[in-house]
N, C-alpha and C. Protein backbone atom coordinates (compact mmCIF):
# COMPACT_ATOMS: atom_id res chain seq x y z
N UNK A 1 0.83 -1.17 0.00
CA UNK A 1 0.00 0.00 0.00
C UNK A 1 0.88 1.24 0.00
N UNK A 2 0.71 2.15 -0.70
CA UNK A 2 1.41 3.57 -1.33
C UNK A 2 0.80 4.68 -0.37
N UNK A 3 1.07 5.16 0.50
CA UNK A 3 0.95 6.29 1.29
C UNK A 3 1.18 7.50 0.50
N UNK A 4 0.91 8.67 0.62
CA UNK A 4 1.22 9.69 -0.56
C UNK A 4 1.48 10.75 0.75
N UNK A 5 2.91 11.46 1.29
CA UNK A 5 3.21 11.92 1.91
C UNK A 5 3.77 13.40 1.27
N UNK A 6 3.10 14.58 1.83
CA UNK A 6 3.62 15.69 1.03
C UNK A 6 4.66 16.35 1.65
N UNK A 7 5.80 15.26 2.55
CA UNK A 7 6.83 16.51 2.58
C UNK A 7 8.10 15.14 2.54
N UNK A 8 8.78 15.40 2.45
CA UNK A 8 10.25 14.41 1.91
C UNK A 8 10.95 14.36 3.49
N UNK A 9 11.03 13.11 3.72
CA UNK A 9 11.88 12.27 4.99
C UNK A 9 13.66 13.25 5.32
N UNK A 10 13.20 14.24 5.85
CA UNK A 10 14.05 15.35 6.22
C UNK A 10 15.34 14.84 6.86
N UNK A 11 14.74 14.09 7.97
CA UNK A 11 15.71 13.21 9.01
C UNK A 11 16.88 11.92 8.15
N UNK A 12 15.89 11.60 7.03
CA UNK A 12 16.92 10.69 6.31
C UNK A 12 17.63 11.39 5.24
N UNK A 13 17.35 12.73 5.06
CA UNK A 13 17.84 13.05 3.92
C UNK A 13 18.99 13.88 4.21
N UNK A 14 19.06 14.20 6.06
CA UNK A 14 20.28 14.55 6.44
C UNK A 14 21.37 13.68 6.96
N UNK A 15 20.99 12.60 7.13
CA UNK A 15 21.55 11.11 7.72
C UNK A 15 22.45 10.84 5.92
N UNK A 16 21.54 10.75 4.91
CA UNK A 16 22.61 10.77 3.76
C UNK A 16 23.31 12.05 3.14
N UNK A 17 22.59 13.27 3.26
CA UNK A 17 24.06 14.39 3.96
C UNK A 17 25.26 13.84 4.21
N UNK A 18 25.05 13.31 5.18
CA UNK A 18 25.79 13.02 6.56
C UNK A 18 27.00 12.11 6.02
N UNK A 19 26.32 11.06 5.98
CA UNK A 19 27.10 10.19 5.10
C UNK A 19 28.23 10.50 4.06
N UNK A 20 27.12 11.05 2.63
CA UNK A 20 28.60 11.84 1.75
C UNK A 20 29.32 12.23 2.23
N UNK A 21 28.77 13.54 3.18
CA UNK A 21 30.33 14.41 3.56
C UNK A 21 31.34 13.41 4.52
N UNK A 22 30.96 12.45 5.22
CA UNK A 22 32.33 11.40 6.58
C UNK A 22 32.52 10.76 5.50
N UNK A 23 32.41 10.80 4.04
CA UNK A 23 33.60 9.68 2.85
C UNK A 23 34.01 10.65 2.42
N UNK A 24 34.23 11.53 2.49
CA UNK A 24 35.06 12.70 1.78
C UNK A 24 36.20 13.07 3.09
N UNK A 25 35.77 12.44 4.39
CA UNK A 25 36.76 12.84 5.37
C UNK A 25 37.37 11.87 6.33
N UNK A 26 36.57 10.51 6.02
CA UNK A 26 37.26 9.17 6.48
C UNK A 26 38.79 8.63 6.06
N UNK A 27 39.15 8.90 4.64
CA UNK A 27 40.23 8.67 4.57
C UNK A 27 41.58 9.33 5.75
N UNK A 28 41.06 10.63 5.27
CA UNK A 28 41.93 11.39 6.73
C UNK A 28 41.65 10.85 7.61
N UNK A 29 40.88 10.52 8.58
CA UNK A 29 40.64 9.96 9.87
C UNK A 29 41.65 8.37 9.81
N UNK A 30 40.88 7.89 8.72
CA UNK A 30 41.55 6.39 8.64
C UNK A 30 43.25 6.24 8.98
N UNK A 31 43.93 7.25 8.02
CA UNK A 31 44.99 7.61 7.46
C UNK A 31 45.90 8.15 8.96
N UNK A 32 45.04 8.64 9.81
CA UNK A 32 45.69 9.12 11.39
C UNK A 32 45.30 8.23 12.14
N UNK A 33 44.66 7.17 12.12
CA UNK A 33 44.45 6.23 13.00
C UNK A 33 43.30 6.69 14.22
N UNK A 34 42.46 7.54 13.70
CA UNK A 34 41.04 8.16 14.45
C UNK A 34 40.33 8.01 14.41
N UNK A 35 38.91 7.58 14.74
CA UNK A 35 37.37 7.36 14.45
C UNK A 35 36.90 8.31 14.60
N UNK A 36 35.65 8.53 14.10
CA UNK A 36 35.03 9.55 13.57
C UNK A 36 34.55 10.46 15.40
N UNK A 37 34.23 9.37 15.75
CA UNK A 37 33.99 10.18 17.17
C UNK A 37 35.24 10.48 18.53
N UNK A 38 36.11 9.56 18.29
CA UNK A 38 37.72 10.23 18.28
C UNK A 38 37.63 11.58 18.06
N UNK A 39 38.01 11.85 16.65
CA UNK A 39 38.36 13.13 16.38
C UNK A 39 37.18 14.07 16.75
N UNK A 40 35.97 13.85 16.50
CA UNK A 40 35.31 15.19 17.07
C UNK A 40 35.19 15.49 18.68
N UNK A 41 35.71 14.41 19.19
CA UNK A 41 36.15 15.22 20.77
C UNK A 41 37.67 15.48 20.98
N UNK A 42 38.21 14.82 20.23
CA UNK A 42 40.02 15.65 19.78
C UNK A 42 39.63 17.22 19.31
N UNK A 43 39.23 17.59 18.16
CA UNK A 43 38.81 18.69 17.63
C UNK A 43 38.16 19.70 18.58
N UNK A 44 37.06 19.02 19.38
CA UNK A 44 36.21 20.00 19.85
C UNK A 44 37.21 20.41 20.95
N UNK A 45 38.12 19.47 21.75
CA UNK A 45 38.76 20.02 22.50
C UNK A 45 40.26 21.05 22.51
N UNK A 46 40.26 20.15 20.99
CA UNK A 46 41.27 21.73 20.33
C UNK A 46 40.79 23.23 19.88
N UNK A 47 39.56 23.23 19.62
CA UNK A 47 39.15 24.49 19.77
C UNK A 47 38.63 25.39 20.72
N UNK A 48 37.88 24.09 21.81
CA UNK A 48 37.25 24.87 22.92
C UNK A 48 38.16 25.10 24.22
N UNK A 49 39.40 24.05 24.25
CA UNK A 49 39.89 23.81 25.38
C UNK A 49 39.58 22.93 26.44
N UNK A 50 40.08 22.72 27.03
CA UNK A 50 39.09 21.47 28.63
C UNK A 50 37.97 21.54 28.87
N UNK A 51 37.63 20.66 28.69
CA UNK A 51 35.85 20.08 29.06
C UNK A 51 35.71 18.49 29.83
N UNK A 52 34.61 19.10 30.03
CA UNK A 52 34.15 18.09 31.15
C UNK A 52 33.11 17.59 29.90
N UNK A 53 33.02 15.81 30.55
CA UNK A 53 32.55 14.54 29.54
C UNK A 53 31.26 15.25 29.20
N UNK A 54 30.10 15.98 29.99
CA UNK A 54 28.95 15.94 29.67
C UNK A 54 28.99 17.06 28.74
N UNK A 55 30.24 17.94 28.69
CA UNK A 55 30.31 19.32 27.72
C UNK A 55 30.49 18.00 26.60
N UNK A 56 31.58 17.34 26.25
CA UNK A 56 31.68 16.38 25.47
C UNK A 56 30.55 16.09 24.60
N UNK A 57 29.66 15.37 25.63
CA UNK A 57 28.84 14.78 24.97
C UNK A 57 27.97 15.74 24.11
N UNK A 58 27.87 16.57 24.55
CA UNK A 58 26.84 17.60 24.01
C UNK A 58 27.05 17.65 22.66
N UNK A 59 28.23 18.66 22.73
CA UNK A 59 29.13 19.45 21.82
C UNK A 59 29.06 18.07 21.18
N UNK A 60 29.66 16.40 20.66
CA UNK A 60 30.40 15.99 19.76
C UNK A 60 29.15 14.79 19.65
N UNK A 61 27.37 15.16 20.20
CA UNK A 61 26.60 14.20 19.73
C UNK A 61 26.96 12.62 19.90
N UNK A 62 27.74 12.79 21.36
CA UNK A 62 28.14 11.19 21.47
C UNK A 62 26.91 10.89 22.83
N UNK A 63 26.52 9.69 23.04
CA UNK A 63 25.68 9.20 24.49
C UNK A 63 26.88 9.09 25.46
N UNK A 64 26.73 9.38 26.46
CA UNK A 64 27.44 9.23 28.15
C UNK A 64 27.69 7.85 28.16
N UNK A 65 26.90 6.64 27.74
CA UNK A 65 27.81 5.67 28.20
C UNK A 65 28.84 5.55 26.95
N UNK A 66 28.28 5.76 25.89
CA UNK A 66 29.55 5.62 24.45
C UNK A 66 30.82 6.61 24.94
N UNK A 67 30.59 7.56 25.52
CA UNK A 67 32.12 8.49 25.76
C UNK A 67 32.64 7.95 26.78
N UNK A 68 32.28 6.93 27.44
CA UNK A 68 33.30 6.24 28.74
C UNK A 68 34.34 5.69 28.23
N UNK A 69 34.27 4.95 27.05
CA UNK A 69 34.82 4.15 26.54
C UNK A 69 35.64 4.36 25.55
N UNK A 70 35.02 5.67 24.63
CA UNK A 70 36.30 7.13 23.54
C UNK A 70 36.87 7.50 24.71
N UNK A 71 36.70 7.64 25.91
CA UNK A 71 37.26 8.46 26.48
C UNK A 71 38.98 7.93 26.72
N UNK A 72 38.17 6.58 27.68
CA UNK A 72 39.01 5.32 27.61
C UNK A 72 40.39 5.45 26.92
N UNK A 73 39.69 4.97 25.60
CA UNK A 73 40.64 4.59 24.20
C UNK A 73 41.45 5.52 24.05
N UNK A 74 40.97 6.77 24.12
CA UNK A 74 41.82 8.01 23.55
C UNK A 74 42.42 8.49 24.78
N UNK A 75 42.67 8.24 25.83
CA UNK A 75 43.50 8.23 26.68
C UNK A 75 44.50 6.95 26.55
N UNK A 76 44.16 6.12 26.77
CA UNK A 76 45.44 4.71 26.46
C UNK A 76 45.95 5.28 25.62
N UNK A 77 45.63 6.04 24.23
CA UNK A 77 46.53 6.24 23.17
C UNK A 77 47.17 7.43 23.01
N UNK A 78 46.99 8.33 24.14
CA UNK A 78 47.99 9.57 25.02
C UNK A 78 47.44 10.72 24.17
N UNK A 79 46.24 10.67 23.75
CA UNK A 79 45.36 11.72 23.44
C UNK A 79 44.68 12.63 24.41
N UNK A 80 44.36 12.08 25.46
CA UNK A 80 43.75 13.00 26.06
C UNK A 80 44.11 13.01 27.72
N UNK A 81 44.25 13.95 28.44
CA UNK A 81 44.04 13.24 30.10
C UNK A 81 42.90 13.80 30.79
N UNK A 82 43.05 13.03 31.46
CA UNK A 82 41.98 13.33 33.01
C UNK A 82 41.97 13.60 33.81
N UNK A 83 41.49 14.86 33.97
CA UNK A 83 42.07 15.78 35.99
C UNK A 83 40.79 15.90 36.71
N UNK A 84 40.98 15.10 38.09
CA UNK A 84 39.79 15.90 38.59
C UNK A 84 39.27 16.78 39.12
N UNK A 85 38.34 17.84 39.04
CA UNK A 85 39.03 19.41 39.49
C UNK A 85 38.92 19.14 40.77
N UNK A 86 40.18 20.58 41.00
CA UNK A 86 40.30 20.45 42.30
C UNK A 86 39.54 20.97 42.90
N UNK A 87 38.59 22.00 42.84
CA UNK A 87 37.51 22.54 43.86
C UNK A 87 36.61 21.18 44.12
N UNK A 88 36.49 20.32 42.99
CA UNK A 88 35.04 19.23 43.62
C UNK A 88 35.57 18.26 42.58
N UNK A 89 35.97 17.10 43.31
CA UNK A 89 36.58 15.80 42.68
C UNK A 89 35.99 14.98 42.26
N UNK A 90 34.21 15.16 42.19
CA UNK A 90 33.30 14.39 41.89
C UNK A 90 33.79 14.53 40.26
N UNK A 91 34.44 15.76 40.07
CA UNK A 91 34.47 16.37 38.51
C UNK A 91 35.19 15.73 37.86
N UNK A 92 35.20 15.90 36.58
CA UNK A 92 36.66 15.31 35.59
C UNK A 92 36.86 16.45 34.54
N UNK A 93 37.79 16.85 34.39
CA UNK A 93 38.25 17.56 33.27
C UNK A 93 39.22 17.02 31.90
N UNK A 94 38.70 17.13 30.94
CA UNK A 94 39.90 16.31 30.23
C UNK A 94 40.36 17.60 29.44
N UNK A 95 41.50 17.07 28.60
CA UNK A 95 42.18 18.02 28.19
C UNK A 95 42.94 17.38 27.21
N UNK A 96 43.40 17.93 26.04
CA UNK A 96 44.21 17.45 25.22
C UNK A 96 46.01 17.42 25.56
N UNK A 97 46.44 16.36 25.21
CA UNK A 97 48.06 16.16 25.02
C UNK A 97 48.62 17.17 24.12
N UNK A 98 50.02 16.87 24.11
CA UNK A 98 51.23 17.31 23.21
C UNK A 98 50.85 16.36 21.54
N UNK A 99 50.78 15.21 22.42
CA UNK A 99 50.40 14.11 20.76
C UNK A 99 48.96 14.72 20.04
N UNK A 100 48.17 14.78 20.79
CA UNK A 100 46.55 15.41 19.74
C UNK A 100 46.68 16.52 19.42
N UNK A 101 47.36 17.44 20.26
CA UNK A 101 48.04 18.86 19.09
C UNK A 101 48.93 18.67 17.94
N UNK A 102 49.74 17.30 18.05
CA UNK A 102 50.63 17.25 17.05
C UNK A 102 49.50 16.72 15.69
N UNK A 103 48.85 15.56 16.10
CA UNK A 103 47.63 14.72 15.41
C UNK A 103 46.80 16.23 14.81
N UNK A 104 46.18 17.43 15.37
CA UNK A 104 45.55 17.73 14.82
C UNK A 104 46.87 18.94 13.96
N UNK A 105 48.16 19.20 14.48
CA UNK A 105 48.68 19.66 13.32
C UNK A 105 48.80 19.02 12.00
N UNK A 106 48.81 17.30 11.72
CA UNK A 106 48.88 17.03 10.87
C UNK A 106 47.79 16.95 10.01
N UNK A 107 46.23 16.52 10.98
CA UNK A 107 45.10 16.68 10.23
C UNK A 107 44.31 17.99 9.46
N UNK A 108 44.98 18.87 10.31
CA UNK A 108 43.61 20.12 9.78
C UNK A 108 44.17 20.68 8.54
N UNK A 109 45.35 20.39 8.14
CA UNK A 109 45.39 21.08 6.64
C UNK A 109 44.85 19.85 5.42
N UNK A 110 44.57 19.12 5.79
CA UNK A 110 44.71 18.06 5.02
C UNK A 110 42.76 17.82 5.10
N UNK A 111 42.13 18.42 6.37
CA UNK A 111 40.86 18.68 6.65
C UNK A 111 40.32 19.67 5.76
N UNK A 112 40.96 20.92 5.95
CA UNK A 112 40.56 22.32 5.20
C UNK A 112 41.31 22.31 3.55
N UNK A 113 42.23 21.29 3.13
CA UNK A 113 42.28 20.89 1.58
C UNK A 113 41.02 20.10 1.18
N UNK A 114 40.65 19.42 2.09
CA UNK A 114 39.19 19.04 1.68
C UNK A 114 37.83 19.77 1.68
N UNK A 115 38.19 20.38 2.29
CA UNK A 115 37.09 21.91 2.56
C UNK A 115 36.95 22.69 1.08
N UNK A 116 38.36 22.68 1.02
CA UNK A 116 38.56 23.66 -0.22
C UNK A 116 37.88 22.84 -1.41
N UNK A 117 38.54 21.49 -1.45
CA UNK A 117 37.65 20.88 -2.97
C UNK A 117 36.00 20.85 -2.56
N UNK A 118 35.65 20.50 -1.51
CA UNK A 118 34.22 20.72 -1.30
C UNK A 118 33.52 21.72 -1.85
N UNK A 119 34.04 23.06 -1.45
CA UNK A 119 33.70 24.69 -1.77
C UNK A 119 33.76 24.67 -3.31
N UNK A 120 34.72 24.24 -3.93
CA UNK A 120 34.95 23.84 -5.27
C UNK A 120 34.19 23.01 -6.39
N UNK A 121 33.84 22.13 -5.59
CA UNK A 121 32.49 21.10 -5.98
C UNK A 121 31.15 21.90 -5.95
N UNK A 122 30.43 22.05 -4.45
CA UNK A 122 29.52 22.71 -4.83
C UNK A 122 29.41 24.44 -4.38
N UNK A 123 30.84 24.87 -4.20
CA UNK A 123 30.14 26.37 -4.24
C UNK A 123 30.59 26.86 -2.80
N UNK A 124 31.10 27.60 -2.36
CA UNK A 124 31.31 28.44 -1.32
C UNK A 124 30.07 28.73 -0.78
N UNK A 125 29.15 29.32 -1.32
CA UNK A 125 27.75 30.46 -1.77
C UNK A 125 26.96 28.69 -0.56
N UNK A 126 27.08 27.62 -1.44
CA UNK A 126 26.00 26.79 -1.67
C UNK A 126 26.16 26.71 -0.30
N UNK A 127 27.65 26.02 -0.05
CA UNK A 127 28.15 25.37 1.60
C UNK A 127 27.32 26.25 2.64
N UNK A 128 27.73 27.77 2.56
CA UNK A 128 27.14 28.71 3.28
C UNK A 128 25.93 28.61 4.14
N UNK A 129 25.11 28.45 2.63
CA UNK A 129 23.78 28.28 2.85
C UNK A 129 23.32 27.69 3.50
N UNK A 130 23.92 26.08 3.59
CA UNK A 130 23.71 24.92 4.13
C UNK A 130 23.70 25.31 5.80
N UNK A 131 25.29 25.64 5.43
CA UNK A 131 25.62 25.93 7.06
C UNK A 131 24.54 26.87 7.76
N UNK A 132 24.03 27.77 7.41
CA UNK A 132 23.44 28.89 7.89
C UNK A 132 21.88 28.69 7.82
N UNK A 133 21.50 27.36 6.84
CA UNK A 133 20.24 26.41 7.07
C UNK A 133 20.14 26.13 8.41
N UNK A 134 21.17 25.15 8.49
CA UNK A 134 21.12 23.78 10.04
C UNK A 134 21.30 24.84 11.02
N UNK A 135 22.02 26.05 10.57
CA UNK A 135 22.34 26.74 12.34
C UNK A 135 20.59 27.59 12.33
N UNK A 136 20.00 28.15 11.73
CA UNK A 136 18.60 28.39 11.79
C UNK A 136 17.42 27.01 12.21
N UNK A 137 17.73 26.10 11.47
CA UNK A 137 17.22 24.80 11.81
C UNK A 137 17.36 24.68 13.27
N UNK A 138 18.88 24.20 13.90
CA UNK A 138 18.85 23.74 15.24
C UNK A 138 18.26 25.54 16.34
N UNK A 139 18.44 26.12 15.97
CA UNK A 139 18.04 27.19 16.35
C UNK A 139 15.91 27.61 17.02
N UNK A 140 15.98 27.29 16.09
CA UNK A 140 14.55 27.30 15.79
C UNK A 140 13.89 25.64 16.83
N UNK A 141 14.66 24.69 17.04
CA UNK A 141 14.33 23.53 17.49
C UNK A 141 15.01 23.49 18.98
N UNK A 142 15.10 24.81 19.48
CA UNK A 142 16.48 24.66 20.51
C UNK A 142 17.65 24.16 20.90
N UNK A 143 18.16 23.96 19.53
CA UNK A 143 19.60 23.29 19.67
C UNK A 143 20.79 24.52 19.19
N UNK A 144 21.71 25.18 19.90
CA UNK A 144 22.39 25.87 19.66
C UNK A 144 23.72 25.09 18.88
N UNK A 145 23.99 25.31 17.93
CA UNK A 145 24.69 24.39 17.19
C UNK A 145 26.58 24.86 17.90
N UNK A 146 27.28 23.65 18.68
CA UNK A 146 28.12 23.59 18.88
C UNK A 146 29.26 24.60 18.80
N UNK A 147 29.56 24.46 17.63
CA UNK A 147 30.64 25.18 16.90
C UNK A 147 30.43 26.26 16.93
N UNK A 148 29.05 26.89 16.75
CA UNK A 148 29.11 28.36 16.58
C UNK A 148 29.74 29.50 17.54
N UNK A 149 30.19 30.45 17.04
CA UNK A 149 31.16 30.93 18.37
C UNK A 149 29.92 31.98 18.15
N UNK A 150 29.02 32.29 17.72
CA UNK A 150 27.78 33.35 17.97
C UNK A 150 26.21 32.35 18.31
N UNK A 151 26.92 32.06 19.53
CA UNK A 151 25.82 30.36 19.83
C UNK A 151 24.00 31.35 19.80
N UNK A 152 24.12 32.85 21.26
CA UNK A 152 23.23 33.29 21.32
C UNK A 152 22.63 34.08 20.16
N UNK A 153 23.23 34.31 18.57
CA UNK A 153 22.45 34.82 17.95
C UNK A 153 22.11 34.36 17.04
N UNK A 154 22.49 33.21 17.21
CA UNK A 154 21.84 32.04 16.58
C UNK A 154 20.33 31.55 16.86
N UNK A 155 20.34 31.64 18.42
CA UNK A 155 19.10 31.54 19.06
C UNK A 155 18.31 32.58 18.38
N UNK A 156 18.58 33.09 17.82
CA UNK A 156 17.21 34.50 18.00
C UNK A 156 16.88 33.96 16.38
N UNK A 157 15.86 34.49 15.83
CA UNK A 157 15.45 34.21 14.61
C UNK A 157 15.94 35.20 13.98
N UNK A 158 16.13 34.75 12.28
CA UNK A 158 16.79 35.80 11.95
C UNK A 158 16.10 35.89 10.33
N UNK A 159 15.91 36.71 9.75
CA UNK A 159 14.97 37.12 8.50
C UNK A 159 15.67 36.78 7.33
N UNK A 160 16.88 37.16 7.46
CA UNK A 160 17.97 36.87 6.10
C UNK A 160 19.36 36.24 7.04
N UNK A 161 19.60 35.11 6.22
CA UNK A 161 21.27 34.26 6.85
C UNK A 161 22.09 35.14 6.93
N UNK A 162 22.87 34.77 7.92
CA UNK A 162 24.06 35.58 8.28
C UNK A 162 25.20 34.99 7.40
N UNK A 163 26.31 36.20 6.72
CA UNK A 163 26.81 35.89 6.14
C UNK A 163 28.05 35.85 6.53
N UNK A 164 29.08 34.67 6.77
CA UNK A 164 30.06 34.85 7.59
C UNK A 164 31.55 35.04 6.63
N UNK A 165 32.73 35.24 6.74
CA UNK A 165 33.39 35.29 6.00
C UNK A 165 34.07 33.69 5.36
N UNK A 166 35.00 33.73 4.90
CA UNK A 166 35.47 32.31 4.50
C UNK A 166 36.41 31.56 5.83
N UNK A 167 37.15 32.17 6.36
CA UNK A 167 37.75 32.26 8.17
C UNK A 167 36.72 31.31 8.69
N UNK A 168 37.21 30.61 9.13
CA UNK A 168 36.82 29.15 10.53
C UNK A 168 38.22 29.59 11.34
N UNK A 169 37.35 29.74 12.62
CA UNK A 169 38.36 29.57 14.00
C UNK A 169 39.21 28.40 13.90
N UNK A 170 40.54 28.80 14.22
CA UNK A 170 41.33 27.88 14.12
C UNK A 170 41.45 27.30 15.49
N UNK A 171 41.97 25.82 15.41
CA UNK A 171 41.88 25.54 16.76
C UNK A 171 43.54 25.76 17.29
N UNK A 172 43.10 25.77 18.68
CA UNK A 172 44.57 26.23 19.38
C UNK A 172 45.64 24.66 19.61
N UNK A 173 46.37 24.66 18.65
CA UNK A 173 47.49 24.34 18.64
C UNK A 173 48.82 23.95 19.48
N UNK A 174 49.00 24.81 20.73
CA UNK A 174 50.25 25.10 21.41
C UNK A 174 51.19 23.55 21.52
């Protein structure tokens, strides 16, 4: 039986989004010896600095019991450590190594050469759009989208997309 539905499966049509773009960036991952959810709490913590697991989870869309176990891994493999703060030890702070600064010196040019053929493929203009879709999208649904370093004006509705320059925050390095 044929259902006749007048709006197109949104949720799957960003799930294969999703998809294209992690084969355009798996090789890199593969190639450094990272999983996909590896690196986006390597990353997030190279840009944001120390966070605590539940900032983690937020920010890199992983579940609390799945980050026990990235957490785990990517510590055995001297990616990340674990402090517990000292005002209240119930806490944990992790923080990136000397090695995941070196890991993301080798990844992010080799990330943003893929950026570049992306922009190249479909368009600077197009990417934009996209981007400035999902951040209105999660916006509008109360999700302040991660990355954004203008998280609160994102929240607010906005009449025409904001147009940002070609510049992505770089992550800190030291």
């Amino acid at each position: 039986m044929s259902i006749a539905l007048r709006h197109r499966n949104l949720p799957q049509l960003m799930l294969q989004a999703r998809e294209a773009l992690m084969a355009q960036f798996r090789p890199i991952l593969n190639e450094n010896g990272v999983t996909e959810q590896q690196w986006r709490i390597v990353r997030a913590l190279l840009t944001e600095g120390p966070l605590e697991p539940r900032q983690l989870c937020e920010r890199c869309q992983i579940s609390s019991p799945s980050i026990v176990g990235v957490l785990q891994r990517l510590e055995e493999a001297g990616l990340v450590v674990r402090e517990r703060m000292a005002d209240d030890q119930r806490r944990v702070l992790v923080s990136v190594t000397a090695r995941s600064r070196a890991l993301g010196r080798r990844m992010i040019p080799a990330i943003e050469e893929r950026y570049a053929s992306l922009e190249k493929l479909v368009g600077v203009d197009a990417l934009q759009q996209v981007s400035d879709v999902l951040d209105t999208l999660l916006a509008a649904l109360g999700q302040a989208a991660p990355d954004d370093a203008d998280a609160d004006a994102a929240a607010e509705p906005r009449t025409a997309p904001r147009r940002r320059t070609g510049t992505r925050a770089a992550p800190v390095l030291r």
